[in-house]
Protein backbone atom coordinates (compact mmCIF):
# COMPACT_ATOMS: atom_id res chain seq x y z
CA UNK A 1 4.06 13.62 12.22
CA UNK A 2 6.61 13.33 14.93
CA UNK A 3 5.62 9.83 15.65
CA UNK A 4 3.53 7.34 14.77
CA UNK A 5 2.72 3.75 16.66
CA UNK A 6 0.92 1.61 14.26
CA UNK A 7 0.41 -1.99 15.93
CA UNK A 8 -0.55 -5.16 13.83
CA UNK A 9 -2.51 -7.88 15.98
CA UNK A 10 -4.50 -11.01 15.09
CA UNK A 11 -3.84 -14.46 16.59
CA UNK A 12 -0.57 -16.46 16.40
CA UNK A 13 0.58 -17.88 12.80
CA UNK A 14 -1.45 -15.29 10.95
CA UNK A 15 1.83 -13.90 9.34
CA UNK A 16 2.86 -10.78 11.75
CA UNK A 17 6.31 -11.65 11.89
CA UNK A 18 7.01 -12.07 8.44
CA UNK A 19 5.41 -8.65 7.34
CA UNK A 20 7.30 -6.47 9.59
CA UNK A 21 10.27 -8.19 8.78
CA UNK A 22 9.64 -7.55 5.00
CA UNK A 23 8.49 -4.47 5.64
CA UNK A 24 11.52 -3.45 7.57
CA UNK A 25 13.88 -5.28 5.26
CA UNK A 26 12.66 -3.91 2.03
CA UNK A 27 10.83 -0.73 3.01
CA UNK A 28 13.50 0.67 5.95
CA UNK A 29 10.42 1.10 8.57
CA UNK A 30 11.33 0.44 12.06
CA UNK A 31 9.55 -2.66 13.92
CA UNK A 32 9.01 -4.06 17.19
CA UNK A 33 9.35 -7.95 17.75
CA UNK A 34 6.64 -9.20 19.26
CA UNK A 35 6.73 -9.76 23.17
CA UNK A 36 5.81 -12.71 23.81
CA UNK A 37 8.21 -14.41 21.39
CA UNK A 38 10.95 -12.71 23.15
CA UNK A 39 10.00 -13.10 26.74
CA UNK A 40 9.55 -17.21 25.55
CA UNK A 41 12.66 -17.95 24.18
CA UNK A 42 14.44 -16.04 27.32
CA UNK A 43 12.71 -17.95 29.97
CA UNK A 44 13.31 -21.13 27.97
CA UNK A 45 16.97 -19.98 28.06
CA UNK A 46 17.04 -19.43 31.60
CA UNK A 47 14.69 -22.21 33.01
CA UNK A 48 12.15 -19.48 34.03
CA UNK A 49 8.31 -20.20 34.48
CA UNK A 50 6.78 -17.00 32.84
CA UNK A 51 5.57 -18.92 30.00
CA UNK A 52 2.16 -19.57 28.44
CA UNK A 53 1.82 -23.30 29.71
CA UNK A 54 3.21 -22.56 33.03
CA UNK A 55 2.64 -19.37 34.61
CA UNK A 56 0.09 -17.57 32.57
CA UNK A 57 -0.14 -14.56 34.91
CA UNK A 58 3.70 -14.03 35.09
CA UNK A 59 3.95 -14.36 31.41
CA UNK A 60 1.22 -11.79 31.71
CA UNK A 61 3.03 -9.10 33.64
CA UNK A 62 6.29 -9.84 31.50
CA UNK A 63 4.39 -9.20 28.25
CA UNK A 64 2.60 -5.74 29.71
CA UNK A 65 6.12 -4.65 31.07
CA UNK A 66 7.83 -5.67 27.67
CA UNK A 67 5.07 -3.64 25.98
CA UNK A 68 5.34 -0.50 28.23
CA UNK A 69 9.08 -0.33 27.46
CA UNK A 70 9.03 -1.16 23.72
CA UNK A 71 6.25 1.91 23.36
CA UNK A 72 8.64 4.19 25.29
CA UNK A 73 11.52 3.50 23.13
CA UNK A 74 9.88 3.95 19.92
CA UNK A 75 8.36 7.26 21.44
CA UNK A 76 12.06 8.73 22.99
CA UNK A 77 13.40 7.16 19.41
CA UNK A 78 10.43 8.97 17.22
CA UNK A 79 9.39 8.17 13.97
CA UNK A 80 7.22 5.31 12.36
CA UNK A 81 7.40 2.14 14.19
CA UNK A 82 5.16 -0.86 13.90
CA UNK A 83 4.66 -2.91 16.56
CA UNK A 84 4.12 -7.09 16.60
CA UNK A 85 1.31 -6.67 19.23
CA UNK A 86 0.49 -3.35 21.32
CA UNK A 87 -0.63 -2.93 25.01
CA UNK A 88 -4.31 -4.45 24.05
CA UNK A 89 -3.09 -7.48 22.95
CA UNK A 90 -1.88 -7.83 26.85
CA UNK A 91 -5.48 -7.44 27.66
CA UNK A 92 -6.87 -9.51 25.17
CA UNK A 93 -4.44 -12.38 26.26
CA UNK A 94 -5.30 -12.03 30.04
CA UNK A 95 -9.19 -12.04 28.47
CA UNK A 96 -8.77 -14.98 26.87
CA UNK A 97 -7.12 -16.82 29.60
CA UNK A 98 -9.49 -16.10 32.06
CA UNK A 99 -6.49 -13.83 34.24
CA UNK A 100 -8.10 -11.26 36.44
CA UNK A 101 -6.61 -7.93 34.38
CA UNK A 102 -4.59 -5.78 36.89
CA UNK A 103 -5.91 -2.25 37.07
CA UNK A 104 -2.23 -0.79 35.66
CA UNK A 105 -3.00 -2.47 32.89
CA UNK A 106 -6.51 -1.40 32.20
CA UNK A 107 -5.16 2.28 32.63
CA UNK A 108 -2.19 1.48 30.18
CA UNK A 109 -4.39 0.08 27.73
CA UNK A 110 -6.90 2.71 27.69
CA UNK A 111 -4.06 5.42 28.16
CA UNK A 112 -1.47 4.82 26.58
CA UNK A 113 -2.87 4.84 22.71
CA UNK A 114 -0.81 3.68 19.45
CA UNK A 115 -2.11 5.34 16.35
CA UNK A 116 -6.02 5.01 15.49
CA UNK A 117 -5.81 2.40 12.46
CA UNK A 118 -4.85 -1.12 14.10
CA UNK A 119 -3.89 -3.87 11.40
CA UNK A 120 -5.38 -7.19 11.95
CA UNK A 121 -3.73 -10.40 10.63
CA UNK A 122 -7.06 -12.68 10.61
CA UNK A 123 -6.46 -16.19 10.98
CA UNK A 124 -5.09 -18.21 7.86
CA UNK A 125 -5.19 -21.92 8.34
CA UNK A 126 -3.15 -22.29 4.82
CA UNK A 127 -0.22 -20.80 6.83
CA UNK A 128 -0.87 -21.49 10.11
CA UNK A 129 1.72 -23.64 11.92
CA UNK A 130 3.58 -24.33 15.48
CA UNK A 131 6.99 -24.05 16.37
CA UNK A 132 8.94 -24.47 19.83
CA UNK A 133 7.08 -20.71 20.89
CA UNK A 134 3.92 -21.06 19.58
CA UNK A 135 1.81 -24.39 20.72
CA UNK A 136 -1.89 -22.86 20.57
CA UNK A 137 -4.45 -25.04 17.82
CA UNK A 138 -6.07 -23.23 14.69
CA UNK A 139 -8.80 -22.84 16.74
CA UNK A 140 -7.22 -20.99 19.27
CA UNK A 141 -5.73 -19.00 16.87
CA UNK A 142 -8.81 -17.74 15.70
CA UNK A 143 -10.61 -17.14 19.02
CA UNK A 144 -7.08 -14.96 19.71
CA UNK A 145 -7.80 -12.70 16.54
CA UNK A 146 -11.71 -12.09 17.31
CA UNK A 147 -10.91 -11.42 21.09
CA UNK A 148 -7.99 -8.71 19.49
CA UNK A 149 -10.58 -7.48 17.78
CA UNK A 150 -12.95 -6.74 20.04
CA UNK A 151 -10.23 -4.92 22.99
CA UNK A 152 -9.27 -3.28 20.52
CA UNK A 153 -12.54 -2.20 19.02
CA UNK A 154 -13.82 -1.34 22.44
CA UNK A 155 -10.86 0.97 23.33
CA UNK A 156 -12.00 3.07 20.39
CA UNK A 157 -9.05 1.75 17.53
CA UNK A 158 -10.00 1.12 13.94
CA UNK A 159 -9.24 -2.13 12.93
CA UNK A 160 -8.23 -3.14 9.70
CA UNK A 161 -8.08 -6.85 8.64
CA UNK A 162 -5.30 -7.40 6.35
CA UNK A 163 -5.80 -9.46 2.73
CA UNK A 164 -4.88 -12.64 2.81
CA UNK A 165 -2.16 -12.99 0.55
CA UNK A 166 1.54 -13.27 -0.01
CA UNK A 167 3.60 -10.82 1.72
CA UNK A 168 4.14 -7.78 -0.45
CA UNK A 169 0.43 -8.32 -1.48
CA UNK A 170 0.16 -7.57 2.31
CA UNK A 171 2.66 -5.25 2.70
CA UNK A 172 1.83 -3.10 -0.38
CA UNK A 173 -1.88 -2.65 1.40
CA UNK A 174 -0.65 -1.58 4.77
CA UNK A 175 1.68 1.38 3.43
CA UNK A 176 -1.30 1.85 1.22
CA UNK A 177 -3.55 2.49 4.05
CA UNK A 178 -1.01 3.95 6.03
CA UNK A 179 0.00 6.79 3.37
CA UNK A 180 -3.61 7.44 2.83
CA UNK A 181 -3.99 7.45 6.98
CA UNK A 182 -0.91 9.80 7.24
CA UNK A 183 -1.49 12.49 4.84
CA UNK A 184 -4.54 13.32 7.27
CA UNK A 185 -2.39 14.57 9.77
């Protein structure tokens, strides 16, 4: 295994964050933030409009750039890296906005694969909540994690809804599931 891509998706406040970073503090695996988050905070630095409540289709292209260069990296880097969101997740966000999907991304998505298991984080109302970054309702949280589902269901991934439970309860599962995926290869 030269290198493996492994994505977790689901809607916001469904716990992504906080599993890579325990996986990465206690287990040494390599993650990638999530783009939105990143591409938020650095327009809200900088007074842009490529945000969620303002310009949905620049946020759009920011998140599928963020996402083509965040796959590259991990690829030139090699290894294991798990990714906060993949190249789907840009199409199931322009999907669930109503955006018309640019054909590059189409391609990229159906192109440009992670590995075959995806990890869902299903939405958890118990520790669901908003911060300055994340604004969307419970319910929108949930329609984000069935319309993940579904792109990335129809582009031929396996997806794989994680427990929900504490974090090593979580973690423990995905390198179980992961070991169990890897020694296939």
């Amino acid at each position: 295994m030269s290198e493996s891509l492994i994505v977790i998706t689901g809607g916001p406040g469904t716990g992504k964050s906080t599993l890579l970073e325990h996986l990465h503090q206690h287990h040494g695996l390599n993650i990638v933030e999530e783009g939105g988050r990143a591409i938020i905070r650095e327009q809200l630095a900088r007074g842009g409009d490529a945000l969620p409540w303002a310009n949905r289709e620049a946020f759009c292209q920011a998140m599928f750039e963020h996402a083509l260069t965040t796959r590259q990296r991990a690829l030139d880097a090699g290894g294991l890296w798990l990714f906060d969101r993949g190249l789907p997740d840009v199409l199931g966000y322009a999907r669930l906005c109503g955006l018309v999907v640019p054909d590059p991304l189409k391609t990229a998505a159906r192109e440009l694969r992670y590995e075959p298991t995806v990890f869902l984080a299903p939405a958890w109302e118990a520790i669901y909540c908003n911060d300055a970054e994340r604004r969307q309702d419970f319910a929108e949280a949930q329609r984000t994690a069935a319309v993940m589902t579904e792109v990335y269901e129809e582009l031929g991934y396996r997806v794989v809804p994680l427990p929900l439970a504490e974090v090593e309860e979580r973690a423990a599962f995905m390198l179980e599931v992961l070991g169990t995926a890897h020694h296939a290869h």
